[in-house]
Protein backbone atom coordinates (compact mmCIF):
# COMPACT_ATOMS: atom_id res chain seq x y z
CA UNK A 1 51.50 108.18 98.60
CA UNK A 2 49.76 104.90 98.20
CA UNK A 3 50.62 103.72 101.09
CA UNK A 4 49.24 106.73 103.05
CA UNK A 5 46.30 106.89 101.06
CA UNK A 6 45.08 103.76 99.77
CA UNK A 7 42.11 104.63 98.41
CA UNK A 8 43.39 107.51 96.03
CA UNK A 9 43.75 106.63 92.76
CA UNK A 10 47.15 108.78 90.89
CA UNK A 11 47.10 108.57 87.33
CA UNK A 12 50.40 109.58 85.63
CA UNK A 13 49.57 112.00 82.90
CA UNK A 14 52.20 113.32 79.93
CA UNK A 15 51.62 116.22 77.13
CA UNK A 16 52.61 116.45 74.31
CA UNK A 17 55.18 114.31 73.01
CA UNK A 18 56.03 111.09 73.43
CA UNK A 19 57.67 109.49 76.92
CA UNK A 20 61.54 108.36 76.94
CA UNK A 21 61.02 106.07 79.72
CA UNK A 22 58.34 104.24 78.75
CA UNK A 23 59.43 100.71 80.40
CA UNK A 24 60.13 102.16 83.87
CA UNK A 25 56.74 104.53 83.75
CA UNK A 26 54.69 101.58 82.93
CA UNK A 27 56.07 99.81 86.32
CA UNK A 28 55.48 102.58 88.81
CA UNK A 29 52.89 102.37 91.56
CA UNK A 30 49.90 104.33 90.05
CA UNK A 31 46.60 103.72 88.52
CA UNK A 32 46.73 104.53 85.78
CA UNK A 33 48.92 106.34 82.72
CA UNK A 34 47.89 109.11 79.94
CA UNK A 35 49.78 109.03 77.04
CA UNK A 36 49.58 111.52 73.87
CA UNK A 37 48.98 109.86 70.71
CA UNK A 38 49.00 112.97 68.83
CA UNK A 39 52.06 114.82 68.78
CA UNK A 40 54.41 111.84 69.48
CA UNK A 41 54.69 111.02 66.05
CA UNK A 42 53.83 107.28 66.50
CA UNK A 43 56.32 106.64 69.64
CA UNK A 44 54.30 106.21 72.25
CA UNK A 45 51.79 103.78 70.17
CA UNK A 46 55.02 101.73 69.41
CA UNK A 47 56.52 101.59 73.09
CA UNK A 48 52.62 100.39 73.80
CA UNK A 49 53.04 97.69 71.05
CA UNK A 50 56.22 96.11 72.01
CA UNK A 51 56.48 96.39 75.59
CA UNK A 52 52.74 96.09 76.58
CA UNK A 53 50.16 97.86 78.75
CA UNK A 54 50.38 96.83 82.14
CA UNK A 55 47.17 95.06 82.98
CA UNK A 56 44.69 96.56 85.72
CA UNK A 57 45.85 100.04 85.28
CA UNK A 58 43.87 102.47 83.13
CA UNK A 59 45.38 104.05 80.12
CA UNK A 60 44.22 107.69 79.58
CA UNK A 61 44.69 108.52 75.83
CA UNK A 62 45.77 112.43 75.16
CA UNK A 63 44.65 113.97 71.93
CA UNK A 64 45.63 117.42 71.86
CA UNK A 65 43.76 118.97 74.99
CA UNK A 66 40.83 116.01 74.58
CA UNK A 67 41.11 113.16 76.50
CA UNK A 68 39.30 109.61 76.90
CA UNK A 69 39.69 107.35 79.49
CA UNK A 70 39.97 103.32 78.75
CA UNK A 71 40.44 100.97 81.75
CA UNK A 72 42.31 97.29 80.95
């Protein structure tokens, strides 16, 4: 899709829980990535911690059906 449409920007957004894949996610060709960092129970801080965010893409943070928006 980025290739067809360049200027759209796909952010990759999870619910609820925290992601099993974090390391593979973090590498795919979109924008940007929401993560919840409510009902993960710490995990998705942790993957965050150790493997990095990947710089340029925007991390959208999901608390509960809130969200905020933080570009790196």
């Amino acid at each position: 899709m980025s290739k067809a449409a360049p200027s759209l920007n796909i952010v990759l957004q999870t619910y609820f829980g925290s992601l099993d894949h974090y390391e593979h996610l973090s590498t795919l060709p979109v924008q940007g990535l929401g993560l919840d960092f409510v009902h993960d129970d710490g995990e998705n801080l942790q993957h965050v911690l150790r493997h990095g965010f990947p710089a340029g893409k925007t991390l959208a943070a999901q608390a509960a059906r809130d969200s905020l928006t933080v570009s790196s």
